[in-house]
C-alpha atoms as a PDB file:
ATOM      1  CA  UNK A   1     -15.981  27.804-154.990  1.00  0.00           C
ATOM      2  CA  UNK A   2     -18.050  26.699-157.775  1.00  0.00           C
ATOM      3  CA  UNK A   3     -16.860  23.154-157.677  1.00  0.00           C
ATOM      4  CA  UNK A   4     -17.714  22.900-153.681  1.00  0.00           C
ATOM      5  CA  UNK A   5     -21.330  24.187-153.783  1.00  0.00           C
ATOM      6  CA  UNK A   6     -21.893  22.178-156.774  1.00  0.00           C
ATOM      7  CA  UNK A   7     -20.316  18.462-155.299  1.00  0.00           C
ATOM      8  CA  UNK A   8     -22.302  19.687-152.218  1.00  0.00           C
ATOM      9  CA  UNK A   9     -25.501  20.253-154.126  1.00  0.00           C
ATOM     10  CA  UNK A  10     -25.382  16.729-156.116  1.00  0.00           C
ATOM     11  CA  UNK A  11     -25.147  15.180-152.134  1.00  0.00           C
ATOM     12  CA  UNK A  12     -28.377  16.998-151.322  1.00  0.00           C
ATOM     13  CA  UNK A  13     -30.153  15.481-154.399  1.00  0.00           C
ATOM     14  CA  UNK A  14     -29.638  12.020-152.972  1.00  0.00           C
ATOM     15  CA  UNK A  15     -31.293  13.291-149.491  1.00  0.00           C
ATOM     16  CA  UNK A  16     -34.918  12.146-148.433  1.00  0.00           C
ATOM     17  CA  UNK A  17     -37.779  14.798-149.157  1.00  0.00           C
ATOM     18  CA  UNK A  18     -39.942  13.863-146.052  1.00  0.00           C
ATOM     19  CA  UNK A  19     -40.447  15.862-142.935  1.00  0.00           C
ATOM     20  CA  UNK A  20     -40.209  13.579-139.503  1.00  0.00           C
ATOM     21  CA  UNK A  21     -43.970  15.113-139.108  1.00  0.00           C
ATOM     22  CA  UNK A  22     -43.386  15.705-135.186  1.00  0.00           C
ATOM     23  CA  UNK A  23     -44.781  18.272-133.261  1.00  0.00           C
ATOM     24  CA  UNK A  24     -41.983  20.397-132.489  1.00  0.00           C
ATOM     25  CA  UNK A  25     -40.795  21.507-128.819  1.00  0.00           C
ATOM     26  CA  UNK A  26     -41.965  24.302-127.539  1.00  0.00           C
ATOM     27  CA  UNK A  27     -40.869  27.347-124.874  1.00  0.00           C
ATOM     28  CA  UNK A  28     -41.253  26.355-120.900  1.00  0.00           C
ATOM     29  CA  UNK A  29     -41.569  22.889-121.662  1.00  0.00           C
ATOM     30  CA  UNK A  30     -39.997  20.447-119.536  1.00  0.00           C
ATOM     31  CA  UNK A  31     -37.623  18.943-122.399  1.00  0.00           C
ATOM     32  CA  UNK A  32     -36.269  15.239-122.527  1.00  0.00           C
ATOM     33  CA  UNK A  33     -33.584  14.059-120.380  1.00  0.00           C
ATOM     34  CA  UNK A  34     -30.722  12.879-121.773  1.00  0.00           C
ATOM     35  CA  UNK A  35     -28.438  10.104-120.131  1.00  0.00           C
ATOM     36  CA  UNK A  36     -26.236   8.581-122.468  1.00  0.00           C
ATOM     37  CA  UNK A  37     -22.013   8.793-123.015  1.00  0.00           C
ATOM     38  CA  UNK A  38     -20.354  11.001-125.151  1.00  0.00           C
ATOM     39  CA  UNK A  39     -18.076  10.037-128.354  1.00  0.00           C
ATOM     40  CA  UNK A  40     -15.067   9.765-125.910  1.00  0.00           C
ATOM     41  CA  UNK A  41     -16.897   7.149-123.915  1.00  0.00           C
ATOM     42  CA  UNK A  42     -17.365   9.621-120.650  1.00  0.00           C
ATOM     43  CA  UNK A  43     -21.323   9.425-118.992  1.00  0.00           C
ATOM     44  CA  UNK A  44     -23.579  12.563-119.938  1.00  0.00           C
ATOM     45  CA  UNK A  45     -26.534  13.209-118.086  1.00  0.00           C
ATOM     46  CA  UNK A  46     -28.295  16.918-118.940  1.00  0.00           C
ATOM     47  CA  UNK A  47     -29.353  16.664-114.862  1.00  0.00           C
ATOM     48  CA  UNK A  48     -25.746  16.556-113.838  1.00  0.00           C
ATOM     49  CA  UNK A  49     -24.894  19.787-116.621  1.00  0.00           C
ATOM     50  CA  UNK A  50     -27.389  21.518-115.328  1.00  0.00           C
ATOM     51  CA  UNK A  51     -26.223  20.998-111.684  1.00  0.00           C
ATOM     52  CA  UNK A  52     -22.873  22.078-112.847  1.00  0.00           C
ATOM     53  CA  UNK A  53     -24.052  25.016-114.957  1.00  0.00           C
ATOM     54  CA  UNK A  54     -26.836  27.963-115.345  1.00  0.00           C
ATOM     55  CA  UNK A  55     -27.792  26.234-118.424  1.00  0.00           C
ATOM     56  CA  UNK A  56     -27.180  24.097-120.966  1.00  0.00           C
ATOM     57  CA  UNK A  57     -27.010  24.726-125.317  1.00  0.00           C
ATOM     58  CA  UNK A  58     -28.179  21.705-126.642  1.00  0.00           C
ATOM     59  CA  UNK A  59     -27.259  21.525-130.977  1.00  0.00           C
ATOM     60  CA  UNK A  60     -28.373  19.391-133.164  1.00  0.00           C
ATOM     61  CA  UNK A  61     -26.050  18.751-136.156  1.00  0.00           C
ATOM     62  CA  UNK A  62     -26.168  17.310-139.765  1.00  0.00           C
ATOM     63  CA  UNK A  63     -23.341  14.394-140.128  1.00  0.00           C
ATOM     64  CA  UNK A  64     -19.253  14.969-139.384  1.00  0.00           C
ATOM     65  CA  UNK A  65     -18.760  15.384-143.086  1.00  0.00           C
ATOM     66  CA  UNK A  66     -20.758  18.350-143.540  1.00  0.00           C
ATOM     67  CA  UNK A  67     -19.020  21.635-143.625  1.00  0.00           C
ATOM     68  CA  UNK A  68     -21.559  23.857-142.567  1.00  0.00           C
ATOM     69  CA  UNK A  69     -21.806  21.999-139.170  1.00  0.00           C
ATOM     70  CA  UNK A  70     -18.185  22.095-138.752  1.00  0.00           C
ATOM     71  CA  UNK A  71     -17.893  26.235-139.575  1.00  0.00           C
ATOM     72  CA  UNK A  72     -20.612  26.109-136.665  1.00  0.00           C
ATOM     73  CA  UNK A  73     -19.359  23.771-134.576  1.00  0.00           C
ATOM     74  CA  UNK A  74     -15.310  26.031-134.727  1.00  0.00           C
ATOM     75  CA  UNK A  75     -17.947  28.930-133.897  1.00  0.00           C
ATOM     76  CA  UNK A  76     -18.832  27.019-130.365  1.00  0.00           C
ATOM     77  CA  UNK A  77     -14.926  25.896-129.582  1.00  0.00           C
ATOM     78  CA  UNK A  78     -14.210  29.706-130.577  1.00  0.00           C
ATOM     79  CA  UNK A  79     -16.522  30.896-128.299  1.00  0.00           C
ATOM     80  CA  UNK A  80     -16.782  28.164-125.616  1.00  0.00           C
ATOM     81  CA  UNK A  81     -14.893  30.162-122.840  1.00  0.00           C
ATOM     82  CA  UNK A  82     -17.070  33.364-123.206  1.00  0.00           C
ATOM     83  CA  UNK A  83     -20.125  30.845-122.975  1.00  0.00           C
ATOM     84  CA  UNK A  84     -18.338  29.271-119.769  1.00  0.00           C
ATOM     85  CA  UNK A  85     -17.803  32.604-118.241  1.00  0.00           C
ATOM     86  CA  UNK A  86     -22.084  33.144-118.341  1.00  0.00           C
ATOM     87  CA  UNK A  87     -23.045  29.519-116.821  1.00  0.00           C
ATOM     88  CA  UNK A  88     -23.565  28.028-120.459  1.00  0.00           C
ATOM     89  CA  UNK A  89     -22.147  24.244-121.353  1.00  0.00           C
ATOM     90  CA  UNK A  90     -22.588  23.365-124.727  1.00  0.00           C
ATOM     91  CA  UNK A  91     -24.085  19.765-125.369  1.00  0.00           C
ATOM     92  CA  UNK A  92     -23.354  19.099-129.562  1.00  0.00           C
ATOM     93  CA  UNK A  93     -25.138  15.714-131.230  1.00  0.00           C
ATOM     94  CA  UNK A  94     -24.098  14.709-134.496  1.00  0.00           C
ATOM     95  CA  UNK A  95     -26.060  10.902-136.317  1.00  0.00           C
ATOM     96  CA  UNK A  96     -22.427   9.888-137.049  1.00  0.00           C
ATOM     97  CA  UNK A  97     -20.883   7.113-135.635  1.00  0.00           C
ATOM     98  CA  UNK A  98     -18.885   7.197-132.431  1.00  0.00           C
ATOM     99  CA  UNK A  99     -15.503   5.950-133.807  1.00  0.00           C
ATOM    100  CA  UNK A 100     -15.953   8.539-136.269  1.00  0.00           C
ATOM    101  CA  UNK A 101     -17.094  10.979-133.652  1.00  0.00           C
ATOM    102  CA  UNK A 102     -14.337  10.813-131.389  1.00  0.00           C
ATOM    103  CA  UNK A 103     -11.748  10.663-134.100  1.00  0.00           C
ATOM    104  CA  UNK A 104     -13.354  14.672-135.244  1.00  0.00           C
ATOM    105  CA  UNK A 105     -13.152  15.486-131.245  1.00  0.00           C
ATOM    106  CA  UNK A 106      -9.761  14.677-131.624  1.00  0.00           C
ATOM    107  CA  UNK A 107      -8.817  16.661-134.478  1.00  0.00           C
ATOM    108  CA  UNK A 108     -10.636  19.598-133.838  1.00  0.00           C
ATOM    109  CA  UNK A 109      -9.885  19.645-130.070  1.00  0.00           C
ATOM    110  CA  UNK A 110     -13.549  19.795-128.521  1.00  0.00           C
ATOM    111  CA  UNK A 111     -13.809  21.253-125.146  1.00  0.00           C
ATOM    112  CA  UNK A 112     -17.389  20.530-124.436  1.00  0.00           C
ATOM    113  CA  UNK A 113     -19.390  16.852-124.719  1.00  0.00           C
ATOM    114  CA  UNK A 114     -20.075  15.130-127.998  1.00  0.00           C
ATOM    115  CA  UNK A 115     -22.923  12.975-128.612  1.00  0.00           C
ATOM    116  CA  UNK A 116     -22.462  10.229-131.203  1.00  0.00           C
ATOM    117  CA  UNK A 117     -26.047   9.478-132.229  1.00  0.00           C
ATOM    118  CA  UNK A 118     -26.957   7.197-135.042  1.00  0.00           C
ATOM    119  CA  UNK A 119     -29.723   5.686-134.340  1.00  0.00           C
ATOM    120  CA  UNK A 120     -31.120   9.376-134.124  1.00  0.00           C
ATOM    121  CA  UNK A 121     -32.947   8.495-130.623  1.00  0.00           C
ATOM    122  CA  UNK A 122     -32.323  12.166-129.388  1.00  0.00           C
ATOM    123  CA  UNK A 123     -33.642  13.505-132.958  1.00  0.00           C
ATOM    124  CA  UNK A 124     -36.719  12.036-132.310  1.00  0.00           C
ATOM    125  CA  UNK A 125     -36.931  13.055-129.024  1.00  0.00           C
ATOM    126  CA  UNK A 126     -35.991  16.423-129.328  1.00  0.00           C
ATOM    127  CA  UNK A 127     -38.300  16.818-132.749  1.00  0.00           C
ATOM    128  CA  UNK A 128     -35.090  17.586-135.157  1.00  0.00           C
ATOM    129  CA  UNK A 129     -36.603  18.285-138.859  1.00  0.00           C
ATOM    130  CA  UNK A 130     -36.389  17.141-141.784  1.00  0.00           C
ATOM    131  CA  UNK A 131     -36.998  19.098-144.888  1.00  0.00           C
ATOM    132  CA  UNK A 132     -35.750  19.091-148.481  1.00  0.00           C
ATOM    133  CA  UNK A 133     -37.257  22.048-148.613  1.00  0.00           C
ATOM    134  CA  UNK A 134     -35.183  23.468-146.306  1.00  0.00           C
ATOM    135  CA  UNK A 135     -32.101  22.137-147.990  1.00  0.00           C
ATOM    136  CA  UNK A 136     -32.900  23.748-151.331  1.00  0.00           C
ATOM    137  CA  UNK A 137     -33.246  27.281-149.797  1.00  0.00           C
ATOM    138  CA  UNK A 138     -29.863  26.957-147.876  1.00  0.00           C
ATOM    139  CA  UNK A 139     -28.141  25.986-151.535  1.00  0.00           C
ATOM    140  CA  UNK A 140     -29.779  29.828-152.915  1.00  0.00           C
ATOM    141  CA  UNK A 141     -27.848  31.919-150.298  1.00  0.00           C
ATOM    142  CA  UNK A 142     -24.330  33.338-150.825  1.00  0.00           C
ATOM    143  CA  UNK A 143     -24.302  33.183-147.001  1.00  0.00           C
ATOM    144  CA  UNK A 144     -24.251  29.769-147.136  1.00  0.00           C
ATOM    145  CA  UNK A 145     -22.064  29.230-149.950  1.00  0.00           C
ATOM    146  CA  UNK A 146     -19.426  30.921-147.974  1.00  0.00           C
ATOM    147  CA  UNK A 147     -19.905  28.913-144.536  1.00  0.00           C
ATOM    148  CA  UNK A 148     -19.348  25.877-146.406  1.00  0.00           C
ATOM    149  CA  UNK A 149     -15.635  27.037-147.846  1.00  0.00           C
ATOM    150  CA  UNK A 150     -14.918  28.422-144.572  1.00  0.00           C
ATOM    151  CA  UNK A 151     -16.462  25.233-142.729  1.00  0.00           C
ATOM    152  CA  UNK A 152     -14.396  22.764-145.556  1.00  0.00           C
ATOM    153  CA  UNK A 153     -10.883  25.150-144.981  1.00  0.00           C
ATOM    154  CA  UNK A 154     -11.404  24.529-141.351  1.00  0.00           C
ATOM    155  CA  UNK A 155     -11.151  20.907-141.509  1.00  0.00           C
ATOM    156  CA  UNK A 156      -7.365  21.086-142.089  1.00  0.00           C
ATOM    157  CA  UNK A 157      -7.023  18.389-144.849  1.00  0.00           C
ATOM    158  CA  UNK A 158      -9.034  16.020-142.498  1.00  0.00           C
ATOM    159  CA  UNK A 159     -11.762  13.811-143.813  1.00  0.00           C
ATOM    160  CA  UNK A 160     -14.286  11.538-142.467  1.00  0.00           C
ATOM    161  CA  UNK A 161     -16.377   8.710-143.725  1.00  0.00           C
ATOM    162  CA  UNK A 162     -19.109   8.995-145.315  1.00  0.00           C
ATOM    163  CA  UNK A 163     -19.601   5.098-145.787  1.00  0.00           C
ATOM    164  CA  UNK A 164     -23.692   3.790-144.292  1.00  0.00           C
ATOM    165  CA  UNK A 165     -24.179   7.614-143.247  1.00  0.00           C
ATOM    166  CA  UNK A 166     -27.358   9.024-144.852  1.00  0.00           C
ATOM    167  CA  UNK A 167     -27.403  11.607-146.980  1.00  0.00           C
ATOM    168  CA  UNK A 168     -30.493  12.357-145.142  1.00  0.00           C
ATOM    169  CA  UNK A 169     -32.667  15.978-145.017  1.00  0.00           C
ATOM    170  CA  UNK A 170     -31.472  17.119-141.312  1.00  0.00           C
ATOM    171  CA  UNK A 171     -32.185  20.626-140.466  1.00  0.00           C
ATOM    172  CA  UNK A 172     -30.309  21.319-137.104  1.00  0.00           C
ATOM    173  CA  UNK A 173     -31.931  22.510-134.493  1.00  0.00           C
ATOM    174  CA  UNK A 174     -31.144  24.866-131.298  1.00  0.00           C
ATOM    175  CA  UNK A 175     -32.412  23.963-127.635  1.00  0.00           C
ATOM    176  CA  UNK A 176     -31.120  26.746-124.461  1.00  0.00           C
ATOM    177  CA  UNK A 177     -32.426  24.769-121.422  1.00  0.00           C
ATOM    178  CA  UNK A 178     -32.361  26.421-117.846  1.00  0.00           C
ATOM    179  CA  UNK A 179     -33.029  24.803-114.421  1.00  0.00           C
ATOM    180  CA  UNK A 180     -35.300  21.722-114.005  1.00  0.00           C
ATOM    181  CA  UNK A 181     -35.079  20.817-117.606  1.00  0.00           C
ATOM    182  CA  UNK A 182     -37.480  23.980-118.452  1.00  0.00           C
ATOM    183  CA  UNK A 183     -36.626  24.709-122.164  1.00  0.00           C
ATOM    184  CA  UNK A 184     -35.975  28.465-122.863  1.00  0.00           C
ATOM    185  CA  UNK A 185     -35.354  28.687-126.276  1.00  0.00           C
ATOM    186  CA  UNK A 186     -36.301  26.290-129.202  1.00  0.00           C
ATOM    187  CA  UNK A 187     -34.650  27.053-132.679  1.00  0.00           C
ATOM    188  CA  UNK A 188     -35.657  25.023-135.578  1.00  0.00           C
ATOM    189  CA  UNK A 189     -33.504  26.059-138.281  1.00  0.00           C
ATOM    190  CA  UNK A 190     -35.366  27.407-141.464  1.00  0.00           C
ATOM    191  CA  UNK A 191     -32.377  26.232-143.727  1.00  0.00           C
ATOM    192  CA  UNK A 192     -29.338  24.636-143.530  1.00  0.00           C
ATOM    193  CA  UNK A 193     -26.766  26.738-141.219  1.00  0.00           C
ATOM    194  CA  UNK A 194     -29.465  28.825-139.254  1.00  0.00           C
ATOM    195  CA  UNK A 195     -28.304  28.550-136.024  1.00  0.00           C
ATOM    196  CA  UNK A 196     -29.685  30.447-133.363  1.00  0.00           C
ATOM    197  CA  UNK A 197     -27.358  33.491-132.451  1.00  0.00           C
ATOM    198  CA  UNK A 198     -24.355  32.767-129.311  1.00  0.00           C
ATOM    199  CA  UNK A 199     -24.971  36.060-129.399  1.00  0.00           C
ATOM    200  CA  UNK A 200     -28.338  36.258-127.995  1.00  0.00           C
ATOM    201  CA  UNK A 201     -27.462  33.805-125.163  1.00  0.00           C
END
């Protein structure tokens, strides 16, 4: 265990300290439409999902590589059905590349849509955080330290590149949006792994 949190805490040295300084999204807002295609190459719209469902769980995530994304991301496939069952789609965005992207949707058999996002146009959009400060208090909690063996067993001996990503600062971030785009919950993680709840959906 040692060895893991410590090659994970000499990554999170490298990362930026800067926060993206935007003004976060707030409750009832009419968020950001999203038309783009998933890492599979299939056309997303968040209109269309929200046609097609109640609402719509939009999650932010750190790069493919990271482990505590993947525990959480197991936690969604794990749970997608019951989330089905009360009009929720789930709507996940990772900065990694979209060969890499659909190669991880692959392995870990993704039910719901995938957004490869690398140029971080969504991030900006949707206010996702950066904070090294944020980082540092995730590395303190034994938590933590056990969603990342849990999230590093459940890759199954896979591994994905890390070449031209950035060790970059990115706090994920939670977005629950109803009809008409109005945003009903807006979850800015205060550390690494803070995720808002599937239970409170």
């Amino acid at each position: 265990m040692k060895s893991i949190v410590l090659l994970f805490s000499c990554l999170l040295l490298l990362l930026s300290t800067q926060s993206n300084g935007q003004e976060k999204l707030t409750k009832n807002i009419k968020v950001p439409n999203i038309t783009t295609t998933d890492a599979v190459g299939q056309k997303i719209k968040l209109q269309t999902l929200l046609k097609d469902n109640k609402k719509v769980l939009i999650c932010f995530f750190r790069p493919v590589w990271c482990p505590i994304c993947n525990q959480r991301t197991h936690e969604l496939i794990e749970r997608y059905d019951e989330l089905k069952k009360k009009g929720i789609e789930v709507l996940a965005i990772y900065p990694s590349k979209q060969e890499t992207m659909a190669q991880y949707v692959k392995d870990a058999k993704i039910p719901f849509p995938v957004i490869s996002d690398p140029d971080e146009l969504l991030y900006k959009q949707y206010a996702v955080e950066r904070s090294m400060k944020k980082v540092l208090a995730a590395i303190e909690r034994d938590d933590i330290k056990k969603v990342i063996i849990e999230g590093t067993t459940l890759y199954a001996g896979k591994t994905y590149p890390k070449n031209n990503e950035k060790y970059d600062a990115i706090i994920n971030a939670d977005f629950l949006v109803g009809a008409k785009r109005n945003l009903e919950v807006a979850y800015y993680g205060d550390y690494i792994g803070d995720h808002y709840s599937l239970d409170e959906l």
